[in-house]
PDB file of N, CA and C in Angstrom:
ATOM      1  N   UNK A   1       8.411  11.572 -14.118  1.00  0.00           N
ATOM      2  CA  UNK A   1       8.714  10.795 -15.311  1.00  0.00           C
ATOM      3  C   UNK A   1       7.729   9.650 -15.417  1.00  0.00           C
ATOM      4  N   UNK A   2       7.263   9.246 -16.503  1.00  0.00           N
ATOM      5  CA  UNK A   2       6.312   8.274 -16.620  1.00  0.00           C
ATOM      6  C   UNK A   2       6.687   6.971 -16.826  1.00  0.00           C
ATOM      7  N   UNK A   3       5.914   5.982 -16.188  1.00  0.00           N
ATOM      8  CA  UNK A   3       6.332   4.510 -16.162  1.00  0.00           C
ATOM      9  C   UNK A   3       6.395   4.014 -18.226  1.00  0.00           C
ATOM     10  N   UNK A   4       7.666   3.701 -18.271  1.00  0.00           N
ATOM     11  CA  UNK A   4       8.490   2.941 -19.451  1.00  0.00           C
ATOM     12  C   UNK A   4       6.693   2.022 -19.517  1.00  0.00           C
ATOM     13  N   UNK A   5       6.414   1.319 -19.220  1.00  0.00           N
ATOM     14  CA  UNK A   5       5.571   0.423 -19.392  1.00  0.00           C
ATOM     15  C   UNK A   5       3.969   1.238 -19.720  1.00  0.00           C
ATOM     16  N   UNK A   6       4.139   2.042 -18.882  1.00  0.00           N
ATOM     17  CA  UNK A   6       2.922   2.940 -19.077  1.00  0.00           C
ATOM     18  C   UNK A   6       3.039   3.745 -20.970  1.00  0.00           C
ATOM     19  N   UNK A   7       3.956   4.511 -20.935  1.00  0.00           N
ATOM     20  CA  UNK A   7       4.166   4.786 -22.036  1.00  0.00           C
ATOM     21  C   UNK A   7       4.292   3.827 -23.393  1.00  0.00           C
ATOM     22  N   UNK A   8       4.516   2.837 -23.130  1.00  0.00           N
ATOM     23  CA  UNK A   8       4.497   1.822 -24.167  1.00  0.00           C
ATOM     24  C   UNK A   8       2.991   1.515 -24.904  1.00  0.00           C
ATOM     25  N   UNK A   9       2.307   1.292 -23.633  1.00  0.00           N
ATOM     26  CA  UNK A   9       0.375   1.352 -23.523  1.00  0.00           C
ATOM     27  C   UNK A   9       0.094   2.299 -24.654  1.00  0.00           C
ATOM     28  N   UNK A  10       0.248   3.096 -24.030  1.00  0.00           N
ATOM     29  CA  UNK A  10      -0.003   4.598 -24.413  1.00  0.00           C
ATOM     30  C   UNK A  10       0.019   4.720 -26.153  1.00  0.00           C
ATOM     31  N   UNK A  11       1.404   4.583 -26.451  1.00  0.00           N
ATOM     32  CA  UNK A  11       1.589   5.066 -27.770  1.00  0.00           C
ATOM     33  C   UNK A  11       1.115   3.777 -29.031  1.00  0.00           C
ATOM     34  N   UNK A  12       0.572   2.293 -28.165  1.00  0.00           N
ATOM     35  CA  UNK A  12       0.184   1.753 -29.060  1.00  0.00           C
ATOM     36  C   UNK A  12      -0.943   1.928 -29.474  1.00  0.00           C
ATOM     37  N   UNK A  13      -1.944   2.809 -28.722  1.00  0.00           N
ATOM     38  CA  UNK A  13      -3.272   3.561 -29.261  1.00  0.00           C
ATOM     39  C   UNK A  13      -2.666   4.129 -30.490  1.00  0.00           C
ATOM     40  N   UNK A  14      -1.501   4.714 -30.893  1.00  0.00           N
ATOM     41  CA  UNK A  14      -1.256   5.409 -31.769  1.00  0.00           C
ATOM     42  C   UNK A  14      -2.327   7.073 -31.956  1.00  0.00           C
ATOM     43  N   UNK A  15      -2.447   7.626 -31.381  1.00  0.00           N
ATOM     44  CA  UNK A  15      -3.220   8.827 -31.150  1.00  0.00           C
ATOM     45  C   UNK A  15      -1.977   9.881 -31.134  1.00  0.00           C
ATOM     46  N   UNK A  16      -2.321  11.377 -31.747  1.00  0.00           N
ATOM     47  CA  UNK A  16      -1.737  12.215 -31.802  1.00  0.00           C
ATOM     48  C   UNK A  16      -1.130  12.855 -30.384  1.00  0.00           C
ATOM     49  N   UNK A  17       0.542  13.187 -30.193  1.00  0.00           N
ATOM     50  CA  UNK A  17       1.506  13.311 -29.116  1.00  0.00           C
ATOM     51  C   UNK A  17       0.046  14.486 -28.472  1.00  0.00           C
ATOM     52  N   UNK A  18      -0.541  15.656 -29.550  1.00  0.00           N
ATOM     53  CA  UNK A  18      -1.396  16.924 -28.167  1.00  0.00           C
ATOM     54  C   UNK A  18      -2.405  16.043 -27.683  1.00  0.00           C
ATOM     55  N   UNK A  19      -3.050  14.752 -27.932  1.00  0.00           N
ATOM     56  CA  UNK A  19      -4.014  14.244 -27.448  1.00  0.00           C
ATOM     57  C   UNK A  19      -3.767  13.209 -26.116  1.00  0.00           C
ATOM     58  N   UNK A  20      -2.390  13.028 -26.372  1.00  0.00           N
ATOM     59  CA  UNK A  20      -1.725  12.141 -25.444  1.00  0.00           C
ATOM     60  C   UNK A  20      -1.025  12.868 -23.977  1.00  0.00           C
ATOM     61  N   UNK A  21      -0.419  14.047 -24.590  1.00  0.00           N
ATOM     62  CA  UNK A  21       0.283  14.804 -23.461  1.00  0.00           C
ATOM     63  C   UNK A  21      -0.545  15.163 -22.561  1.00  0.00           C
ATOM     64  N   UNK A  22      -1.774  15.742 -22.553  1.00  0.00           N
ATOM     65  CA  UNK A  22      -2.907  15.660 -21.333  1.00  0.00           C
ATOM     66  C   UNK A  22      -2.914  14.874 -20.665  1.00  0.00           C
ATOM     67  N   UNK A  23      -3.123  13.859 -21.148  1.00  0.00           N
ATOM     68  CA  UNK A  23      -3.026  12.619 -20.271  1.00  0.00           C
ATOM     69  C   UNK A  23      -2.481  11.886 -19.406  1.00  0.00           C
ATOM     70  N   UNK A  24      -0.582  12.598 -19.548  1.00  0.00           N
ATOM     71  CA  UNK A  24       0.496  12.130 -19.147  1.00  0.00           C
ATOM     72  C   UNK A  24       0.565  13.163 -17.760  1.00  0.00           C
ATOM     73  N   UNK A  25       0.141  13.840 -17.530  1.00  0.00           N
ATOM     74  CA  UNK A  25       0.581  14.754 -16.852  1.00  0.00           C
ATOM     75  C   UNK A  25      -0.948  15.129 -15.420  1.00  0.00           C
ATOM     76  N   UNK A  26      -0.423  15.861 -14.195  1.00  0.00           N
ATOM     77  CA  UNK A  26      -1.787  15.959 -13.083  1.00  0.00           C
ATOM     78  C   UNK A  26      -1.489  17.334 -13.104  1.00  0.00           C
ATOM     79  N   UNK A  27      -3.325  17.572 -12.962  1.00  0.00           N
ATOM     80  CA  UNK A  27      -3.288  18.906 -12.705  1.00  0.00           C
ATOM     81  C   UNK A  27      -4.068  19.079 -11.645  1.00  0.00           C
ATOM     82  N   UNK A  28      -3.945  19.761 -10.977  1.00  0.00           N
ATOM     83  CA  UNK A  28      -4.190  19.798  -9.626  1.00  0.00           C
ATOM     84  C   UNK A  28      -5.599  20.238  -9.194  1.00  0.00           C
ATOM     85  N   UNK A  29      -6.333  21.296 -10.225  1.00  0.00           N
ATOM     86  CA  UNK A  29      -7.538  21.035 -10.252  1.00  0.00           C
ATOM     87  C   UNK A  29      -8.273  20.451 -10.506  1.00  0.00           C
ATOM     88  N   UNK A  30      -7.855  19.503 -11.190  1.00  0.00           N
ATOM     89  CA  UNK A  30      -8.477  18.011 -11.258  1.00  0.00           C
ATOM     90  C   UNK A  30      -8.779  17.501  -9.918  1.00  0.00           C
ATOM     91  N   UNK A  31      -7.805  17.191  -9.251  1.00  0.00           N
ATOM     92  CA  UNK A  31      -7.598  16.623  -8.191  1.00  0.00           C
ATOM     93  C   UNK A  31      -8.488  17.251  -7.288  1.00  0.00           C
ATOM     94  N   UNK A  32      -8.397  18.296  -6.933  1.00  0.00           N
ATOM     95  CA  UNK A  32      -9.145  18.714  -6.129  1.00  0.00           C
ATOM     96  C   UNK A  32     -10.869  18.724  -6.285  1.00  0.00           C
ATOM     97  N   UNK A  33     -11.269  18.686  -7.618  1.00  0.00           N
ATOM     98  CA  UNK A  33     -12.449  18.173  -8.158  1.00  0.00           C
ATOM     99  C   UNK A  33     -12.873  17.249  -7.662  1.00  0.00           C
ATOM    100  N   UNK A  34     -12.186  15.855  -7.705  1.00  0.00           N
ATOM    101  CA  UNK A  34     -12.550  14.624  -7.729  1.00  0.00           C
ATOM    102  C   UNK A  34     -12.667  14.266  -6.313  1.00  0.00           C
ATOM    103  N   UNK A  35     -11.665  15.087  -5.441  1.00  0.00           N
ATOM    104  CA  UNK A  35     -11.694  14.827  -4.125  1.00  0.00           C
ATOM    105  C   UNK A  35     -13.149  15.496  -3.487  1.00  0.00           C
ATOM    106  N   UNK A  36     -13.576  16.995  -4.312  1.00  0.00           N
ATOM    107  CA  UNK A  36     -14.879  17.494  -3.476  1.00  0.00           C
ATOM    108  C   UNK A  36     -15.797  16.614  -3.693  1.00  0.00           C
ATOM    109  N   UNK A  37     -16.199  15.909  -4.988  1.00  0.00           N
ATOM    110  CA  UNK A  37     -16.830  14.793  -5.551  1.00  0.00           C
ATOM    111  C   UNK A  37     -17.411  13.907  -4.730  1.00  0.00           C
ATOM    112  N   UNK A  38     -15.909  13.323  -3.976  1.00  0.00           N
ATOM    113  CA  UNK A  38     -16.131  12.118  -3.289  1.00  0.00           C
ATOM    114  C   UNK A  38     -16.636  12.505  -2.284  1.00  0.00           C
ATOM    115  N   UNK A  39     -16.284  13.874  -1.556  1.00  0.00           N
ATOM    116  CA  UNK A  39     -16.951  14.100  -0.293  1.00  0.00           C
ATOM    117  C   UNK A  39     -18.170  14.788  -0.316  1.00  0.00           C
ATOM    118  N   UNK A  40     -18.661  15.074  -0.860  1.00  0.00           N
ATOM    119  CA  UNK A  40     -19.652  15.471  -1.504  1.00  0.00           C
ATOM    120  C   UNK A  40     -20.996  14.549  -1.600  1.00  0.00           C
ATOM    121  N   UNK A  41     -20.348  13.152  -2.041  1.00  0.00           N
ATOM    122  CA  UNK A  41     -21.039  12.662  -2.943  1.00  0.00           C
ATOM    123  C   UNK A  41     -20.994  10.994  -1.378  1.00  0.00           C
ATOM    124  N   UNK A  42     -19.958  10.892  -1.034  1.00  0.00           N
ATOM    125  CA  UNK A  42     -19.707  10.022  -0.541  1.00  0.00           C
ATOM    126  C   UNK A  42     -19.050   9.988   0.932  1.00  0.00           C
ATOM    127  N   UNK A  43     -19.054  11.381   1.464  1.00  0.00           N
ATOM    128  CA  UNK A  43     -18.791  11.846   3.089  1.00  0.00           C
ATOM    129  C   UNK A  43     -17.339  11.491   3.362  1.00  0.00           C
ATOM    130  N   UNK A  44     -16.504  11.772   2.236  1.00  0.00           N
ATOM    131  CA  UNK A  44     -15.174  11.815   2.462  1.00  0.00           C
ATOM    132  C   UNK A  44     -13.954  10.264   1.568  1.00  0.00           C
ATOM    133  N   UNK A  45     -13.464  10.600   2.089  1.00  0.00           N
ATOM    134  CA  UNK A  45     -12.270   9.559   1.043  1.00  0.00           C
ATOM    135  C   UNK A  45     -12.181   8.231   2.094  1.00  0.00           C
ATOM    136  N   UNK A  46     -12.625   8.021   2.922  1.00  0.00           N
ATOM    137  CA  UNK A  46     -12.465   7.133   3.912  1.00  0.00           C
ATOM    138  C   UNK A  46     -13.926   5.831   3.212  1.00  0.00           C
ATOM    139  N   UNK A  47     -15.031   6.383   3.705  1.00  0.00           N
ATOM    140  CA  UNK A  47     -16.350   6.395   3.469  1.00  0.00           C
ATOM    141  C   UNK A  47     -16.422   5.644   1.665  1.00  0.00           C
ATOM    142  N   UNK A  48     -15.458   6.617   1.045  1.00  0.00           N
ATOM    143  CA  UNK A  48     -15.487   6.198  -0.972  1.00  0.00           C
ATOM    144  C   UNK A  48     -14.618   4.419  -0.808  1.00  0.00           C
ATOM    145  N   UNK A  49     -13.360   4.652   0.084  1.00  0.00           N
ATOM    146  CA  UNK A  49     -12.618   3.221  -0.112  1.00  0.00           C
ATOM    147  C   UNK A  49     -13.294   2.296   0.466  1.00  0.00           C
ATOM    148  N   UNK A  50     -14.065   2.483   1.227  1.00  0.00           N
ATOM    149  CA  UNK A  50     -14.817   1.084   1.808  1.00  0.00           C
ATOM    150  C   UNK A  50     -16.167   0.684   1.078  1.00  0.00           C
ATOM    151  N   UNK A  51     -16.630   1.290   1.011  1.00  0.00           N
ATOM    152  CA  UNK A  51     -18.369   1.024   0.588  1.00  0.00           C
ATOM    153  C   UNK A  51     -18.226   1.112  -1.082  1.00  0.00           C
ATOM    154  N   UNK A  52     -17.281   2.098  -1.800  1.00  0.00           N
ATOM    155  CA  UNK A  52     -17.330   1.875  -3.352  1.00  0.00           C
ATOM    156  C   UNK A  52     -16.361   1.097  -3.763  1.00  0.00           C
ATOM    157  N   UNK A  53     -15.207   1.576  -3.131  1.00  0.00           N
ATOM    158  CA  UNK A  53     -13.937   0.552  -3.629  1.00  0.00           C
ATOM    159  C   UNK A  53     -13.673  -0.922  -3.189  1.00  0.00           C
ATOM    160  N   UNK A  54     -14.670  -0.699  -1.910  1.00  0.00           N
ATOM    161  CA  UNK A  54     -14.482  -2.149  -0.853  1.00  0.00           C
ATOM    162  C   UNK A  54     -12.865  -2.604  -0.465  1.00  0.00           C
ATOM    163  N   UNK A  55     -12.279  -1.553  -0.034  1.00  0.00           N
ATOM    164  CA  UNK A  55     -11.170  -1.480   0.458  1.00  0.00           C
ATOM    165  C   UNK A  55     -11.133  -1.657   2.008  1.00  0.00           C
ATOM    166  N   UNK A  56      -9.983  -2.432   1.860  1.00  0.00           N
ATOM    167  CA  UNK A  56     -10.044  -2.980   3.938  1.00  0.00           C
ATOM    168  C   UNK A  56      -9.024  -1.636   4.677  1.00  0.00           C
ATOM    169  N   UNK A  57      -9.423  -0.704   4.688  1.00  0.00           N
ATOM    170  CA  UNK A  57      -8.512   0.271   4.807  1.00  0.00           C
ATOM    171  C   UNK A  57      -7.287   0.469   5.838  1.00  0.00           C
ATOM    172  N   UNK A  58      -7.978  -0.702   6.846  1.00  0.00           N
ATOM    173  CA  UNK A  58      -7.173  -1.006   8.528  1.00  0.00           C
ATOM    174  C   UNK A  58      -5.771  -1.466   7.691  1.00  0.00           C
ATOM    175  N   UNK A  59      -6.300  -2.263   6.798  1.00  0.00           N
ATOM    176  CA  UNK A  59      -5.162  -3.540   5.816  1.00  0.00           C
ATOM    177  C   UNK A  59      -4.219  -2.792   5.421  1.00  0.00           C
ATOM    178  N   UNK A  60      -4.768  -1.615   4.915  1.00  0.00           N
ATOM    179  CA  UNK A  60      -3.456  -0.654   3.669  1.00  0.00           C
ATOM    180  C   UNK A  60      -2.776   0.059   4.823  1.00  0.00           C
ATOM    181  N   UNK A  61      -3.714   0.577   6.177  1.00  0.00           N
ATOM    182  CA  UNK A  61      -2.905   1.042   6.803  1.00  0.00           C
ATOM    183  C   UNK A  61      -2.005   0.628   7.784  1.00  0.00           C
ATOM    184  N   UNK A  62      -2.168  -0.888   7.875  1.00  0.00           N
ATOM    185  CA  UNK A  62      -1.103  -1.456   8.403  1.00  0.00           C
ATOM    186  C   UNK A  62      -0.254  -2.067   7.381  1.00  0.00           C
ATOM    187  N   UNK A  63      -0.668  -1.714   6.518  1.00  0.00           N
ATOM    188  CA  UNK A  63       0.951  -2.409   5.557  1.00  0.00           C
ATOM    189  C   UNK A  63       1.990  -0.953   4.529  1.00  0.00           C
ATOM    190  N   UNK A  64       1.117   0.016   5.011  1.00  0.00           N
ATOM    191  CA  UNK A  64       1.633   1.159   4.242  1.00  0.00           C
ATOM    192  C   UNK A  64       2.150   2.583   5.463  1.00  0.00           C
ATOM    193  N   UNK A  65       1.552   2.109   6.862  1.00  0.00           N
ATOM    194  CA  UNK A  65       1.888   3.017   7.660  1.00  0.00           C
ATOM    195  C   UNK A  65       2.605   2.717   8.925  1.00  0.00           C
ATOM    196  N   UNK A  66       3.409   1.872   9.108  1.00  0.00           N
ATOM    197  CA  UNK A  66       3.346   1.081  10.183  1.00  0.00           C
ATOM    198  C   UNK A  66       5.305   1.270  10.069  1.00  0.00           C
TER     199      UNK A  66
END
């Protein structure tokens, strides 16, 4: 289900519901795209959060895995 707040965003573009419903929704080959991308492009998802995103990754994983 999509975030109330997100959807609010959304429909004040005022753009047609088939142009919008893509948008709302993951498809999984997407995903998997974006992930060969990064490794591909950037030697994995570890490698993309630090050096592109400049993410402290030790940080997320002690506050998200712990």
């Amino acid at each position: 289900m999509a975030d109330p707040q997100v959807l609010a965003q959304v429909f004040k573009v005022e753009l047609p519901p088939q142009l919008i419903a893509p948008l709302m929704t993951v498809e999984a080959a997407y995903l998997d795209a974006a992930l060969a991308v990064i490794d591909e492009e950037y030697g994995g998802m570890e490698r993309y959060l630090r050096q592109v995103l400049e993410i402290d990754v030790e940080r997320v994983r002690n506050n998200y895995l712990v």
